[in-house]
PDB file of N, CA and C in Angstrom:
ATOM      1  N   UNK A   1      -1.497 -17.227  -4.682  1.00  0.00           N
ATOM      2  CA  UNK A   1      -0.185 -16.738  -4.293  1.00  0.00           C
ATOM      3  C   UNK A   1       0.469 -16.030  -5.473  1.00  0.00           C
ATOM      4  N   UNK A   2       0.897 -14.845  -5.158  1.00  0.00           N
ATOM      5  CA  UNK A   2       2.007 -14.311  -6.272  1.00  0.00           C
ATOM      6  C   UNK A   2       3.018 -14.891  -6.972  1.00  0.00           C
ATOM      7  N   UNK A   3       3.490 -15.116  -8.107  1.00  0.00           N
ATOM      8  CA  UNK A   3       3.999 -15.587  -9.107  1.00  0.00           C
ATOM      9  C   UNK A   3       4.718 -14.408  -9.574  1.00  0.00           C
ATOM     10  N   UNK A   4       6.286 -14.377  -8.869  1.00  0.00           N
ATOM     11  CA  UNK A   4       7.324 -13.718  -9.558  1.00  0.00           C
ATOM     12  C   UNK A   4       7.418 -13.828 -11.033  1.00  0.00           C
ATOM     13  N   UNK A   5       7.260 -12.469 -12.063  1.00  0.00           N
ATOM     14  CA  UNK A   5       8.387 -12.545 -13.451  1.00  0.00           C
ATOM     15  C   UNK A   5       6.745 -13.268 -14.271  1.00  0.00           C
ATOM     16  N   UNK A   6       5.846 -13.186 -13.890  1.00  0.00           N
ATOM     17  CA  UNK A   6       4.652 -13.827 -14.459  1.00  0.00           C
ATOM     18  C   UNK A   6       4.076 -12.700 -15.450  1.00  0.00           C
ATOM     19  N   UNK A   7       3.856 -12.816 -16.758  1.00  0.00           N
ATOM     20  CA  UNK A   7       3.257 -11.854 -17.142  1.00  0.00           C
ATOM     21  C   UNK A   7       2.228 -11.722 -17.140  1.00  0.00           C
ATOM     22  N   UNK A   8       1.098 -12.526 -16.830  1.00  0.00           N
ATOM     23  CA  UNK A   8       0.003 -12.166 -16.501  1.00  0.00           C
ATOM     24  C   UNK A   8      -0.674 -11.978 -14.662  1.00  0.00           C
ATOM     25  N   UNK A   9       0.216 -11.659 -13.735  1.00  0.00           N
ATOM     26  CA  UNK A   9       0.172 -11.779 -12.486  1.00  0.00           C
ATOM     27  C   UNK A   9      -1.175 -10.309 -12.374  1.00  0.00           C
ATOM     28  N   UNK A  10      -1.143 -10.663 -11.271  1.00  0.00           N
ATOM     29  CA  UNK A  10      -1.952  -9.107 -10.943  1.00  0.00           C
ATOM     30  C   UNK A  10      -1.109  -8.042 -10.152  1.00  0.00           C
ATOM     31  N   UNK A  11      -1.903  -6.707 -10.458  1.00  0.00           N
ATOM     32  CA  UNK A  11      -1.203  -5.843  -9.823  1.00  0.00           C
ATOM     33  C   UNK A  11      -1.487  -5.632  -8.279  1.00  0.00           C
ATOM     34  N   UNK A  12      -0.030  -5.892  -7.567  1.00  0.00           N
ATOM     35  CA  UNK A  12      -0.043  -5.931  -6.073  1.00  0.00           C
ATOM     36  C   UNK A  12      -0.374  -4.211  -5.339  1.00  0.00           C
ATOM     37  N   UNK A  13      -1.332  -4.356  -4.600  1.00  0.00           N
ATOM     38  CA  UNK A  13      -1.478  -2.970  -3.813  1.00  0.00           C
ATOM     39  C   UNK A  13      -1.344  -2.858  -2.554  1.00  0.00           C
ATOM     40  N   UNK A  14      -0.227  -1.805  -1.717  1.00  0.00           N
ATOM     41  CA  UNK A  14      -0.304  -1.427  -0.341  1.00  0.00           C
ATOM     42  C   UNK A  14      -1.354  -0.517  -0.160  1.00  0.00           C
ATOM     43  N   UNK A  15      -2.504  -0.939   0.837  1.00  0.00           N
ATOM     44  CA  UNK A  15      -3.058   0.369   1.235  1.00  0.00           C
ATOM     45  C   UNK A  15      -2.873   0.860   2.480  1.00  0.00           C
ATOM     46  N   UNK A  16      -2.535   2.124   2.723  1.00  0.00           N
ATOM     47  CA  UNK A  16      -2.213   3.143   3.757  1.00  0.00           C
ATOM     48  C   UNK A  16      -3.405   4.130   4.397  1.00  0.00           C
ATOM     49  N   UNK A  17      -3.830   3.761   5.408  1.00  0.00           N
ATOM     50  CA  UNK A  17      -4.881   4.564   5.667  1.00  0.00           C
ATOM     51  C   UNK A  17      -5.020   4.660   7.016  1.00  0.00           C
ATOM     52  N   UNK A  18      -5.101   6.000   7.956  1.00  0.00           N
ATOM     53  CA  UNK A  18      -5.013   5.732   9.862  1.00  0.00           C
ATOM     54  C   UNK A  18      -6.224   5.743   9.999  1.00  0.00           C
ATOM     55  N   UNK A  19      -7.435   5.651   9.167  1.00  0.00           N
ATOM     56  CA  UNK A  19      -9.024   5.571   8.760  1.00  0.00           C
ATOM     57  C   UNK A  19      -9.406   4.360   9.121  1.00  0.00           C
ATOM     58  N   UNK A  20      -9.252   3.136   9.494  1.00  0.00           N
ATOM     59  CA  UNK A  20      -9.760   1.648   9.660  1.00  0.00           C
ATOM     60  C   UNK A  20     -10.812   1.153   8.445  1.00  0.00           C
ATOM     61  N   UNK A  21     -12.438   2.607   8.610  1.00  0.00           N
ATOM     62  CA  UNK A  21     -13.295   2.443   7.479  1.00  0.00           C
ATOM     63  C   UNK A  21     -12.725   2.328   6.524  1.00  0.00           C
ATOM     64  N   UNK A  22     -12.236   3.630   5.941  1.00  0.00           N
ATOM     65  CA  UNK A  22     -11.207   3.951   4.960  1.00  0.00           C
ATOM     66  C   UNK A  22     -10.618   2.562   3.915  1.00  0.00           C
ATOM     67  N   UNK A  23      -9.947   2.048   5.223  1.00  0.00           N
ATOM     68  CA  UNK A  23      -8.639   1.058   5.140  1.00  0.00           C
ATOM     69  C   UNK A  23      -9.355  -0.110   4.378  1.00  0.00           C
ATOM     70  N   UNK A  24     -10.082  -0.540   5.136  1.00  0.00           N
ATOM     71  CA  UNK A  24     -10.737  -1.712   4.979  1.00  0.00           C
ATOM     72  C   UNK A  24     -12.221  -1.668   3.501  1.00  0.00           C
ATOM     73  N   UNK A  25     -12.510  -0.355   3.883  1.00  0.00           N
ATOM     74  CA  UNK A  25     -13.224  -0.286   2.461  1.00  0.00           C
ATOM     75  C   UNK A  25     -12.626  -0.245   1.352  1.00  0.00           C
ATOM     76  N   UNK A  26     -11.387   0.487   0.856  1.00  0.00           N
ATOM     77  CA  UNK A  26     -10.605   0.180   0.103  1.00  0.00           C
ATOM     78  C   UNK A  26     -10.468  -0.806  -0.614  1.00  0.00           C
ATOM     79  N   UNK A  27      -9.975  -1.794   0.936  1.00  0.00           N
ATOM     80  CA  UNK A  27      -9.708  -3.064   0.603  1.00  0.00           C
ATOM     81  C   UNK A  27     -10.865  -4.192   0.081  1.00  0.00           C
ATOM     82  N   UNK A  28     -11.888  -3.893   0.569  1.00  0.00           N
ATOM     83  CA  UNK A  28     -13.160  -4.819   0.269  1.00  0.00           C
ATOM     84  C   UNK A  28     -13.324  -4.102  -1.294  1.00  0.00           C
ATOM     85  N   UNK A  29     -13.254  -3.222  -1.864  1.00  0.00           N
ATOM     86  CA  UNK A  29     -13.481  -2.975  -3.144  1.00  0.00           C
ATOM     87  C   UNK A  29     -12.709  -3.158  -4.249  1.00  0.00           C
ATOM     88  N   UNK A  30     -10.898  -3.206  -3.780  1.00  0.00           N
ATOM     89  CA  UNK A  30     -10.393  -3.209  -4.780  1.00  0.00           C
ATOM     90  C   UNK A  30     -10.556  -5.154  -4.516  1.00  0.00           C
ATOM     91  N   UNK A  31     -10.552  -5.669  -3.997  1.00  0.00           N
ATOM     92  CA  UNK A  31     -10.368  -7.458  -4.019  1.00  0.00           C
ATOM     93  C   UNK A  31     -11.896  -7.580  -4.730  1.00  0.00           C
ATOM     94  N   UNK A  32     -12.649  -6.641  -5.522  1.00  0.00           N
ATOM     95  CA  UNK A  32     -13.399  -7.246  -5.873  1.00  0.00           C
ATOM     96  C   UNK A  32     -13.115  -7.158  -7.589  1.00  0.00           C
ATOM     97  N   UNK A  33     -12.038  -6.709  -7.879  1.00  0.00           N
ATOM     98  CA  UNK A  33     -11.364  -6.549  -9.294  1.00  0.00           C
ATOM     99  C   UNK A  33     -10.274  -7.512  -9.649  1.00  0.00           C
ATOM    100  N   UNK A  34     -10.405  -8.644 -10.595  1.00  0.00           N
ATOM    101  CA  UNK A  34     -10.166  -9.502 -10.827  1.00  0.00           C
ATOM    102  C   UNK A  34      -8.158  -9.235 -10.786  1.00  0.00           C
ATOM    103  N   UNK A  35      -7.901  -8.294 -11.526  1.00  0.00           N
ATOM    104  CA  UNK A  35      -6.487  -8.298 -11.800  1.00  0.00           C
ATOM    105  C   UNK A  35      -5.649  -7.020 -10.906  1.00  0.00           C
ATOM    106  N   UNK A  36      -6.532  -7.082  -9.329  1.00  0.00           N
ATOM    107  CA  UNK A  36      -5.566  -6.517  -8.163  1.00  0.00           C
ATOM    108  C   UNK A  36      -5.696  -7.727  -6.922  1.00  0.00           C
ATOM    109  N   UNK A  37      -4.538  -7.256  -6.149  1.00  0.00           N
ATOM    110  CA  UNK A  37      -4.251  -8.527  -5.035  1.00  0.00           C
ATOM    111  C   UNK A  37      -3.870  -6.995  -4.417  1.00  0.00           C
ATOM    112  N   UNK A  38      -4.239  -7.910  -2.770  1.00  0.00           N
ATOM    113  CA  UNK A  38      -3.846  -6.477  -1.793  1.00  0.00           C
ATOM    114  C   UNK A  38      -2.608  -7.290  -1.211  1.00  0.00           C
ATOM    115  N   UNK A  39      -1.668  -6.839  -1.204  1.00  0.00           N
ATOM    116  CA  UNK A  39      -0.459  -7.293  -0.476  1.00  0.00           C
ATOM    117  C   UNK A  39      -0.229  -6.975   0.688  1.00  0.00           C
ATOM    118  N   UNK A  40      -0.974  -5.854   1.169  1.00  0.00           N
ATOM    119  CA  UNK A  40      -0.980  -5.569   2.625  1.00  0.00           C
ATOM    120  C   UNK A  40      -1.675  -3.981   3.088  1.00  0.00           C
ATOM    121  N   UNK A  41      -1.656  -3.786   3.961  1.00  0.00           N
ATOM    122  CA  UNK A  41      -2.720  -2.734   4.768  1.00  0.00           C
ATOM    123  C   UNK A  41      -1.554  -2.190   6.005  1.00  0.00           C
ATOM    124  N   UNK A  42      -1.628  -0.523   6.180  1.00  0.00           N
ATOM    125  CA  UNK A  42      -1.261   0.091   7.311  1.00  0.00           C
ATOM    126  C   UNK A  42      -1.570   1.124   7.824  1.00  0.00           C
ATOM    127  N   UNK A  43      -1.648   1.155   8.732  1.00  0.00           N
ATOM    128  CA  UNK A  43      -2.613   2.442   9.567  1.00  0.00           C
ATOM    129  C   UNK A  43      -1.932   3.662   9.709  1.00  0.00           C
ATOM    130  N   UNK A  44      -0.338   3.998   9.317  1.00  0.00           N
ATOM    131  CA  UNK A  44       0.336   4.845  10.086  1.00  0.00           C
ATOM    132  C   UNK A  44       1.566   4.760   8.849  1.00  0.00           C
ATOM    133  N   UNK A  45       2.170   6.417   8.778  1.00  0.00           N
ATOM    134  CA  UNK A  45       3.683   5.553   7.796  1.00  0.00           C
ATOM    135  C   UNK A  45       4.678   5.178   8.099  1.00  0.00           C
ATOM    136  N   UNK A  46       4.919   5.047   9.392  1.00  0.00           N
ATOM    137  CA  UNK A  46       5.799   4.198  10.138  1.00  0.00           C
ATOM    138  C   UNK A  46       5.698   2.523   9.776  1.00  0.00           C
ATOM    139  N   UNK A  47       4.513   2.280   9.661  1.00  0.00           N
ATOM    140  CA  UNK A  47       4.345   0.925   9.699  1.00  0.00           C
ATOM    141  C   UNK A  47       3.960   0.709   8.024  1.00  0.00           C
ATOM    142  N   UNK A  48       3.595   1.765   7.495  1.00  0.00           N
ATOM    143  CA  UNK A  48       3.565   1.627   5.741  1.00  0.00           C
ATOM    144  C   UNK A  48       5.317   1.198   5.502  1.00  0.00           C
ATOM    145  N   UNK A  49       6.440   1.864   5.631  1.00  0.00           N
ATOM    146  CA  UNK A  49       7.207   1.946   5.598  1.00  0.00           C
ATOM    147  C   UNK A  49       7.764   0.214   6.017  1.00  0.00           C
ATOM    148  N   UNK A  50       7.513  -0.016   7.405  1.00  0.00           N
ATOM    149  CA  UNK A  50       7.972  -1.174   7.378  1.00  0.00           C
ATOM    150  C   UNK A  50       7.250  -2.392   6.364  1.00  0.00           C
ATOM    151  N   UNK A  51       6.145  -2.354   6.234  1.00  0.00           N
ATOM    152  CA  UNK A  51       5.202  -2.924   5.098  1.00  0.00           C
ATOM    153  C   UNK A  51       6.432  -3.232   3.984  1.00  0.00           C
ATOM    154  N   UNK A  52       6.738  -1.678   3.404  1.00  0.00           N
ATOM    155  CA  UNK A  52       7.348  -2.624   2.441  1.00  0.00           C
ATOM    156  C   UNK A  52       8.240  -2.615   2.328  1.00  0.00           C
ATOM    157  N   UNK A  53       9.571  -2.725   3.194  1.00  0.00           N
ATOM    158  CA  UNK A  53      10.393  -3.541   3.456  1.00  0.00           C
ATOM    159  C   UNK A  53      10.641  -4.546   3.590  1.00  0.00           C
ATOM    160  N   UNK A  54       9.144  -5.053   4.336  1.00  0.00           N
ATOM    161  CA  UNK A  54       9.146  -6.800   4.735  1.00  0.00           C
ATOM    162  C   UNK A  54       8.733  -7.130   3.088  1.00  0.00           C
ATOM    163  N   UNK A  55       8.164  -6.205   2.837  1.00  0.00           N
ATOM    164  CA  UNK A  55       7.540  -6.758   1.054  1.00  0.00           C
ATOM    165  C   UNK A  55       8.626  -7.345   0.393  1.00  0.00           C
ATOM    166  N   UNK A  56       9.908  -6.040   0.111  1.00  0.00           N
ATOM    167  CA  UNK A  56      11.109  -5.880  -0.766  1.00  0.00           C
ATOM    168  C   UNK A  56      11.710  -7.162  -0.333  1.00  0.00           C
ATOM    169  N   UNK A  57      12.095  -7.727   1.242  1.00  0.00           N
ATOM    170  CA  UNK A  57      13.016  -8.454   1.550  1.00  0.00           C
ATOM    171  C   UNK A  57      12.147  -9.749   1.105  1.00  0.00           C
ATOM    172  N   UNK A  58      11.246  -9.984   1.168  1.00  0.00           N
ATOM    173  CA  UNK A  58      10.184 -11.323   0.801  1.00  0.00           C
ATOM    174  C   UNK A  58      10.567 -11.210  -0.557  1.00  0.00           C
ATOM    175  N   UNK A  59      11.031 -10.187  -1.623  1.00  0.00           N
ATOM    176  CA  UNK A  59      10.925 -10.597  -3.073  1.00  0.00           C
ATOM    177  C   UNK A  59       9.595 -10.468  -3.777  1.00  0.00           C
ATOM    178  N   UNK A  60       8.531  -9.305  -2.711  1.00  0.00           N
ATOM    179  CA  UNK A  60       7.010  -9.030  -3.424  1.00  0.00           C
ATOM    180  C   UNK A  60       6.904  -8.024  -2.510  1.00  0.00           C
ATOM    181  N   UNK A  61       7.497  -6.595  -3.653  1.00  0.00           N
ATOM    182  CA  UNK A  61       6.899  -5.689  -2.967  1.00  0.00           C
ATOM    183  C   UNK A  61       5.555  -5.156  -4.294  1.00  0.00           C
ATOM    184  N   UNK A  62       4.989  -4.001  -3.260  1.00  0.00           N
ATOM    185  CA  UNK A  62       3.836  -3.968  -4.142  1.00  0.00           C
ATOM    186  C   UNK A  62       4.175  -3.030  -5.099  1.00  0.00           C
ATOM    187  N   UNK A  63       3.375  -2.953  -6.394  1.00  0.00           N
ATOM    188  CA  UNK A  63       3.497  -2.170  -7.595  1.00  0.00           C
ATOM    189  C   UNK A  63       2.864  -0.717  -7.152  1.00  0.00           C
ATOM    190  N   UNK A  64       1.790  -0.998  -6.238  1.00  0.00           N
ATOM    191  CA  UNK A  64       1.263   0.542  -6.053  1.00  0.00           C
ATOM    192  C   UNK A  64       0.948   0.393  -4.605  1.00  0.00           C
ATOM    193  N   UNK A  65       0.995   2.016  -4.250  1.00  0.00           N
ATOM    194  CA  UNK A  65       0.595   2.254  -2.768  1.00  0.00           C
ATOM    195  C   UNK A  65      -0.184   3.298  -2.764  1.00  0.00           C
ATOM    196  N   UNK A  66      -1.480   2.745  -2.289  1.00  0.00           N
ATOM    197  CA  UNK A  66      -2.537   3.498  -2.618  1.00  0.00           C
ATOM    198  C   UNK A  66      -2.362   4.378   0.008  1.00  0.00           C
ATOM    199  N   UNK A  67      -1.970   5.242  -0.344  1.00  0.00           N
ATOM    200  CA  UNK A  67      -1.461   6.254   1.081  1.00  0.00           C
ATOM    201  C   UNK A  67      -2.198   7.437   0.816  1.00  0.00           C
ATOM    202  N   UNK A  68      -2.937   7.579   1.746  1.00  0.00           N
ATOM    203  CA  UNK A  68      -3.164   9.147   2.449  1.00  0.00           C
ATOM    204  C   UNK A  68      -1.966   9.985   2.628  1.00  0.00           C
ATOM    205  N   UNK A  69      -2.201  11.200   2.439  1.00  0.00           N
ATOM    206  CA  UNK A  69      -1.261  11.759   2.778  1.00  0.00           C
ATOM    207  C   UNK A  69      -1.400  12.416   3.735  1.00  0.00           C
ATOM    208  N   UNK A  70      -1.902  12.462   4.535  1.00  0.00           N
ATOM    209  CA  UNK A  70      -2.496  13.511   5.823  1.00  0.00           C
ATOM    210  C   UNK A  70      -2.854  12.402   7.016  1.00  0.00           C
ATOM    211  N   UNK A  71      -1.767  12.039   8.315  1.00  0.00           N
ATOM    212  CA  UNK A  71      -1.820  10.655   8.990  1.00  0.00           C
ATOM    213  C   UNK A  71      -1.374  10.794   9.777  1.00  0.00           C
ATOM    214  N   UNK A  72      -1.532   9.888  10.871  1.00  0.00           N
ATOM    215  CA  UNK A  72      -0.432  10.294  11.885  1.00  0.00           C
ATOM    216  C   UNK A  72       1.242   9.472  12.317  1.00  0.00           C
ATOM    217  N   UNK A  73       2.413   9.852  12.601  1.00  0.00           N
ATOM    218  CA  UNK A  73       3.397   8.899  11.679  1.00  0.00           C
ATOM    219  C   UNK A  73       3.937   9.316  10.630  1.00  0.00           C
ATOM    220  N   UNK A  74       3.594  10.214   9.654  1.00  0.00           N
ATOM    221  CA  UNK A  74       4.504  10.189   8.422  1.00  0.00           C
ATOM    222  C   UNK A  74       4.777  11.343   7.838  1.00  0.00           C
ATOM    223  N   UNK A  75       5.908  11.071   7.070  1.00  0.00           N
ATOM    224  CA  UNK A  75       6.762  12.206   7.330  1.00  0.00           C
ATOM    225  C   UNK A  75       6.356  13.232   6.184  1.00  0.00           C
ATOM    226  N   UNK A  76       5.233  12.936   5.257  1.00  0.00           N
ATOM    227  CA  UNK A  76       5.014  13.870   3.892  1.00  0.00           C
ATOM    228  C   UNK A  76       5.188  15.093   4.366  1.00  0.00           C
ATOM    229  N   UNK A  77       5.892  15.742   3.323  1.00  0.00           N
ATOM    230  CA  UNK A  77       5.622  16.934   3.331  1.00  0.00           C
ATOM    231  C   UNK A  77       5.519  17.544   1.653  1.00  0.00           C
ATOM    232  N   UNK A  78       4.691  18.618   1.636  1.00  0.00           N
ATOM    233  CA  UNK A  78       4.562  19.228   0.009  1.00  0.00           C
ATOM    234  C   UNK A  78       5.877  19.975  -0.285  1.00  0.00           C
ATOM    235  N   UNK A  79       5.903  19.331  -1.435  1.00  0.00           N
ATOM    236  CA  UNK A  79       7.499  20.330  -2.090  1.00  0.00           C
ATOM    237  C   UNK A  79       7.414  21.473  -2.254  1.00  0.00           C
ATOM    238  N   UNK A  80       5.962  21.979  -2.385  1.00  0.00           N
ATOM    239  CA  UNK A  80       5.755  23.945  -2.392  1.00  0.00           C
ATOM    240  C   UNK A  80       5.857  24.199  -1.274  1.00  0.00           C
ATOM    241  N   UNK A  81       5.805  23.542   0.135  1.00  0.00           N
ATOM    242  CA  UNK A  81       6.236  24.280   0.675  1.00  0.00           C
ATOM    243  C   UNK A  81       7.341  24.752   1.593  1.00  0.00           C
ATOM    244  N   UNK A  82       8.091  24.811   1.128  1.00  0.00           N
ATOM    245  CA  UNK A  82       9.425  24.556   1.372  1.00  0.00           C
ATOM    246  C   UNK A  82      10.295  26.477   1.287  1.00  0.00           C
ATOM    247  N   UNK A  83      10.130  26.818   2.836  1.00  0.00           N
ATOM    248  CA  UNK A  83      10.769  28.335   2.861  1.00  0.00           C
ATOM    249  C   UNK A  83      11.471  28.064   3.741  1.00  0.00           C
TER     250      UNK A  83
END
């Protein structure tokens, strides 16, 4: 379990992926590195989004969010392109 304010905790990761393979391979590779924890998984950025909210309000959101940017659901858009 995560350990708030710990300095030796691991680094927490969201992964974002509407891929399932993707998603889940990710996930089977980074849990095989001693100092990452997956805090959670989402298929869509609707539901990335709620991810970590429920994270923030729990008091463990994640340090990184490893997201596709190309999905269905979310709202990226590139700052070049913007006319």
């Amino acid at each position: 379990m995560r350990e708030p304010n710990s300095m030796t905790r691991p680094t927490w990761v969201l992964i974002v992926d509407d891929q399932t393979l993707v998603r889940e391979g990710l996930r089977k590779l980074l849990e095989l590195e001693a100092d990452i924890e997956i805090s959670g998984t989402a298929g869509d950025g609707e539901a990335a989004i709620a991810a970590v909210e429920r994270l923030h309000q729990a008091g463990t959101p994640p340090d990184v969010i490893l997201m596709d940017i190309r999905m269905p659901r979310c709202a990226y858009r590139d700052p070049d392109d913007v006319r």
